[in-house]
C-alpha atoms as a PDB file:
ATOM      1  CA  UNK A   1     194.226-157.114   2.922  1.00  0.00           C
ATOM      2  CA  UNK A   2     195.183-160.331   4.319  1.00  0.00           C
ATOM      3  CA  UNK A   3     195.899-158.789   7.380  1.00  0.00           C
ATOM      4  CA  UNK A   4     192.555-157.700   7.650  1.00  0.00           C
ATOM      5  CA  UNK A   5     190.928-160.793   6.727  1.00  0.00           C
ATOM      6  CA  UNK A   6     192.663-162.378   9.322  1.00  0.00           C
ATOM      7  CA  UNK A   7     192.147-159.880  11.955  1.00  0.00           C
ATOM      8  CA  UNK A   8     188.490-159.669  10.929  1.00  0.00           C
ATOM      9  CA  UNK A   9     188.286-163.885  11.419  1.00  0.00           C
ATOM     10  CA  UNK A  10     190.326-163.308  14.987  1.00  0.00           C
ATOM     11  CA  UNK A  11     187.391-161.057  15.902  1.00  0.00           C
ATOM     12  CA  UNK A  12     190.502-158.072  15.972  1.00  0.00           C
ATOM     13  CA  UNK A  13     188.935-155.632  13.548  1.00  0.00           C
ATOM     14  CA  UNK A  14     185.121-154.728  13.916  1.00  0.00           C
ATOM     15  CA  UNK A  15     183.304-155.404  10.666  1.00  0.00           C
ATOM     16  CA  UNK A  16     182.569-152.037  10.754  1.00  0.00           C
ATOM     17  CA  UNK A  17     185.923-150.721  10.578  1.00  0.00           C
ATOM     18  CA  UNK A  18     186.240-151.972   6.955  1.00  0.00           C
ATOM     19  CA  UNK A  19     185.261-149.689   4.408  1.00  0.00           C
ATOM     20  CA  UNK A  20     185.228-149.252   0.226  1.00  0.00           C
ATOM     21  CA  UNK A  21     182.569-151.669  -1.247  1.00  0.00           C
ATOM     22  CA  UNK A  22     186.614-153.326  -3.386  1.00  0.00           C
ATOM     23  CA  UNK A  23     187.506-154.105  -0.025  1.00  0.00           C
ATOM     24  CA  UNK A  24     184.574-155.579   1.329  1.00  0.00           C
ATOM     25  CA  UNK A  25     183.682-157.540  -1.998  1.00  0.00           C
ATOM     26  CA  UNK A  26     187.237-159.081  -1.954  1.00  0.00           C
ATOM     27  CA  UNK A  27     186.589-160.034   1.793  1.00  0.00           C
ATOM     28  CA  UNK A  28     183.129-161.925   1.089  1.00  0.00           C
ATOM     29  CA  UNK A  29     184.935-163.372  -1.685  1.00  0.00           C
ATOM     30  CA  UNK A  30     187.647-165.114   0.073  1.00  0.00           C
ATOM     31  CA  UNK A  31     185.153-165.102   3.850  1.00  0.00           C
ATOM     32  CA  UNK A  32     182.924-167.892   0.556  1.00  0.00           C
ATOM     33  CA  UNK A  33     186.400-169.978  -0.256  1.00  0.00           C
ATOM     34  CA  UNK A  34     186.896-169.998   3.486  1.00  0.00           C
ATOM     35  CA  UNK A  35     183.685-171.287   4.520  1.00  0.00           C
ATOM     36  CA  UNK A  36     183.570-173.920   2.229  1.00  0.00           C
ATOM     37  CA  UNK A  37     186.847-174.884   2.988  1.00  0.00           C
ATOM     38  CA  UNK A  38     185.706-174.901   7.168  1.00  0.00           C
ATOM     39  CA  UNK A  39     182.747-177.446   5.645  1.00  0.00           C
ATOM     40  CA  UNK A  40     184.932-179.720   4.062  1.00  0.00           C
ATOM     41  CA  UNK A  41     187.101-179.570   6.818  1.00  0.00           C
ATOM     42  CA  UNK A  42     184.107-180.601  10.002  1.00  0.00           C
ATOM     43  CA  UNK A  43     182.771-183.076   7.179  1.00  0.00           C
ATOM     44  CA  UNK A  44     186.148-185.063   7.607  1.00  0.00           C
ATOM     45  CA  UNK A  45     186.515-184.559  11.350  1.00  0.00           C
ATOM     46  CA  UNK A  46     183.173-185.594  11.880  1.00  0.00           C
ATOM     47  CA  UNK A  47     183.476-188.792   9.548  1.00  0.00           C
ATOM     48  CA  UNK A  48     186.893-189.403  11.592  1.00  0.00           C
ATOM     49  CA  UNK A  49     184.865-189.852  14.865  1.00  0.00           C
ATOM     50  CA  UNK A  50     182.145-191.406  13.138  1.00  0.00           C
ATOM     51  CA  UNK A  51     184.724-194.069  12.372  1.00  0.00           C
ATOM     52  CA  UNK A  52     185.992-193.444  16.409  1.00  0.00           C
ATOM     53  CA  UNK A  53     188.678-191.598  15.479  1.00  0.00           C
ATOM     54  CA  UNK A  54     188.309-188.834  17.941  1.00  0.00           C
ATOM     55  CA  UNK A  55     190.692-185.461  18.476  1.00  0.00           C
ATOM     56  CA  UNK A  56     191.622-184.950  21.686  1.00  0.00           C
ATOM     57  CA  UNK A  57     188.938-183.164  23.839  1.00  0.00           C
ATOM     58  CA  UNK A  58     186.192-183.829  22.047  1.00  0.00           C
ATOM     59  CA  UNK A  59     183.618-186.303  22.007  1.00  0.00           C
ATOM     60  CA  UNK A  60     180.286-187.058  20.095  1.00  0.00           C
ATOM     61  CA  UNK A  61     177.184-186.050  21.179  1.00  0.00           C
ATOM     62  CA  UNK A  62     174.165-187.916  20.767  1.00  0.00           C
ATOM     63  CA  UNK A  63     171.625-186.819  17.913  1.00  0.00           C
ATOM     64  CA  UNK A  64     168.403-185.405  19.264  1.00  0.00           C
ATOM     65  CA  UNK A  65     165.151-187.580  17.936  1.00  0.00           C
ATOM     66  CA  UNK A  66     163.227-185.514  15.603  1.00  0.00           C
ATOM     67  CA  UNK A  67     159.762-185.727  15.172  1.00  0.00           C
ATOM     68  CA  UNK A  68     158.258-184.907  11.333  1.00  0.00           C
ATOM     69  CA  UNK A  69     154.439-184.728  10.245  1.00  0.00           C
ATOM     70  CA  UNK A  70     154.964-186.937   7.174  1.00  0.00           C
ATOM     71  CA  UNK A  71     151.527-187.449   6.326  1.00  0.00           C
ATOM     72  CA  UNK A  72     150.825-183.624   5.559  1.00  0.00           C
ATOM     73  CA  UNK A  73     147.547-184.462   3.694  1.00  0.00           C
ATOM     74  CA  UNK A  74     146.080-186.289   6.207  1.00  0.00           C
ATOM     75  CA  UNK A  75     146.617-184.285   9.067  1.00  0.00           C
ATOM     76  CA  UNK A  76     144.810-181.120   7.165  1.00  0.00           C
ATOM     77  CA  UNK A  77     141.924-183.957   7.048  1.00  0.00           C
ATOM     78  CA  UNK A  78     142.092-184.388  10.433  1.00  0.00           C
ATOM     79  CA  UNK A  79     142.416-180.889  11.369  1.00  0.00           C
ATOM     80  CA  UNK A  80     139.513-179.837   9.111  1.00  0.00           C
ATOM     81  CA  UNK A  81     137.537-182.337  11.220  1.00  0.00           C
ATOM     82  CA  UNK A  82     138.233-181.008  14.241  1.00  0.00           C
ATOM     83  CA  UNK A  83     138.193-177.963  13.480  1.00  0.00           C
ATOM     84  CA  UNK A  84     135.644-176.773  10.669  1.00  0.00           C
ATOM     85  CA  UNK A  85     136.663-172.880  11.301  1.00  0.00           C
ATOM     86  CA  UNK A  86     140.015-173.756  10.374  1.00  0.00           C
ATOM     87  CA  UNK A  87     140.790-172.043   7.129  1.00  0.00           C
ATOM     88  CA  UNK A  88     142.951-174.065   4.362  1.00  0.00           C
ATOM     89  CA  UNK A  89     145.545-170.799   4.515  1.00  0.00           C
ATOM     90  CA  UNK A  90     145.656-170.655   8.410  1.00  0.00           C
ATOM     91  CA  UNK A  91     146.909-174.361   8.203  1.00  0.00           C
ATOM     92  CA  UNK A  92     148.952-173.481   5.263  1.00  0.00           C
ATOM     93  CA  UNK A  93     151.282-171.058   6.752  1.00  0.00           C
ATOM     94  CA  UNK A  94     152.265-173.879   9.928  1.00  0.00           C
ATOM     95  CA  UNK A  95     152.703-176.302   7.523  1.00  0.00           C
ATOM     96  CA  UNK A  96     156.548-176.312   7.293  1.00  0.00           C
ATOM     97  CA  UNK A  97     156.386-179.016  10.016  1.00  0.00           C
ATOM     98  CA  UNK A  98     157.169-177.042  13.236  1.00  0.00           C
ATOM     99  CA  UNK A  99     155.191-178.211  16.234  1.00  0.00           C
ATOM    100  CA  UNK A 100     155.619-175.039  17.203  1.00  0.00           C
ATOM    101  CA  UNK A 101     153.724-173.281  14.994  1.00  0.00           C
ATOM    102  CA  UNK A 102     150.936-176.079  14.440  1.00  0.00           C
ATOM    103  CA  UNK A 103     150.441-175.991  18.124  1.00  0.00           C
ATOM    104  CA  UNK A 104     149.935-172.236  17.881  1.00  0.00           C
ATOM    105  CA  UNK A 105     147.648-172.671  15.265  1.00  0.00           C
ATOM    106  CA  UNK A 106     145.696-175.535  17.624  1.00  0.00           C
ATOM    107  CA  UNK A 107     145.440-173.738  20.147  1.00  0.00           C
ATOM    108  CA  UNK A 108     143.803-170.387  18.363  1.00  0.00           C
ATOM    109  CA  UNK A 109     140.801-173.182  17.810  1.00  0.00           C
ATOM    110  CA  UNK A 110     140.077-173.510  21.143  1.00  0.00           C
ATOM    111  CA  UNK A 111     138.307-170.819  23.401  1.00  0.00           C
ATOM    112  CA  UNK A 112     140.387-168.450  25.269  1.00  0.00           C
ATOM    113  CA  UNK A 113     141.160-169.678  28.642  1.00  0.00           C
ATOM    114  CA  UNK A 114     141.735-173.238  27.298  1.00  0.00           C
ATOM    115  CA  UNK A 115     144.847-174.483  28.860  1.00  0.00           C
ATOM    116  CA  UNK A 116     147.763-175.249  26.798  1.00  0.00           C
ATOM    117  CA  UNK A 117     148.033-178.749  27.810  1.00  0.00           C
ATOM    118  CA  UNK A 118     145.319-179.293  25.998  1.00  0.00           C
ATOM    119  CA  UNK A 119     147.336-178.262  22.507  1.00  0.00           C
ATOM    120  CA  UNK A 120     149.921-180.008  23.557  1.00  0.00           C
ATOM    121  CA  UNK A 121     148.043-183.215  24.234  1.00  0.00           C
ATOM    122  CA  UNK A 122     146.352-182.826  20.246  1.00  0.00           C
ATOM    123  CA  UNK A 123     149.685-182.328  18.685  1.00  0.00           C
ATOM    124  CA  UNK A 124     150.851-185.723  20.666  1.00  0.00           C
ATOM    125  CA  UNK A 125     147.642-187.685  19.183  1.00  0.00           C
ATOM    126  CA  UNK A 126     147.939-186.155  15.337  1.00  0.00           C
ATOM    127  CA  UNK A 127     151.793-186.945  15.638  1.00  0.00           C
ATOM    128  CA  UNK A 128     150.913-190.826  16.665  1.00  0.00           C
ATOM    129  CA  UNK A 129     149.047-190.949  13.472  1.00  0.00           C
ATOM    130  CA  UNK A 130     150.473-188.151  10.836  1.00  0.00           C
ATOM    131  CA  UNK A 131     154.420-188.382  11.839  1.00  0.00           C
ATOM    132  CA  UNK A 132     157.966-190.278  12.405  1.00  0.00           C
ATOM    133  CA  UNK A 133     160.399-189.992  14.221  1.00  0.00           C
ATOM    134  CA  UNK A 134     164.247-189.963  13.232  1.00  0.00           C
ATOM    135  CA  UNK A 135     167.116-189.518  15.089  1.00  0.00           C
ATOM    136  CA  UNK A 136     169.464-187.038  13.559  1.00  0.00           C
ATOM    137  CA  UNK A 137     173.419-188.380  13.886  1.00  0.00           C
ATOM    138  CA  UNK A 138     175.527-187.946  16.580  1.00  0.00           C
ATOM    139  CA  UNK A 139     177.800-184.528  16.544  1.00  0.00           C
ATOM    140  CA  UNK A 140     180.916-183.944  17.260  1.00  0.00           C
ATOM    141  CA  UNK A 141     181.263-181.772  20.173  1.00  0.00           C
ATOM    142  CA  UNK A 142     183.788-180.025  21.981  1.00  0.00           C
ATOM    143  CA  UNK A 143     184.431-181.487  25.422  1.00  0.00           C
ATOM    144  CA  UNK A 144     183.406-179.207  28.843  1.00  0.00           C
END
């Protein structure tokens, strides 16, 4: 079994190629105490370099900055405003605070034919008044 676990990890044996649900419970179960341990393991190398500490041929790469709707309430306001077709569900279902989806959602309000820009250019205003930015933490990359 350990054979195959380790094959399995080595990308060796296709998952498919292991059968009988003992075998592949007993694989999840040690794939969970393996994963946990791979966590634990990037926590401390990434703490190491956060400290400068880094292995050889790797080197941290700069967290991206992250922009977050934080004032979720008052950008449905907003929306409702400027758009009074807008249904509360509509807004609902973007609302996990991915520009991606509330610039979909934007730009179903306007007419068809409207150029994108223009969503683009209302999710930049609403995020100068409704969001933050962070920047996430640098990650520890493998060099190229």
């Amino acid at each position: 079994m350990k054979e195959d676990i380790i094959n399995l990890l080595e990308g060796v044996l296709p998952p498919e190629k292991v059968t009988g649900e003992r075998d592949i419970a007993q694989i999840l179960d040690t794939f969970s105490v393996y994963e946990k341990n791979i966590r634990a393991f990037k926590a401390y190398a990434q703490a190491m370099a956060d400290e400068g500490l880094l292995p050889e041929g790797y080197e941290l790469k700069p967290g991206a900055t992250v922009t977050t709707f934080t004032d979720v309430a008052g950008l449905y306001r907003q929306l409702c405003l400027d758009f009074p077709d807008m249904k509360p569900w509509q807004f609902q279902a973007c609302c996990k605070v991915e520009n991606g989806k509330l610039e979909k959602l934007i730009s179903e309000q306007y007419p068809i034919g409207t150029p994108k820009l223009k969503s683009k250019w209302k999710i930049d205003q609403l995020a100068l008044d409704y969001a933050a930015q962070k920047q996430n933490k640098p990650s520890l990359n493998k060099k190229k």
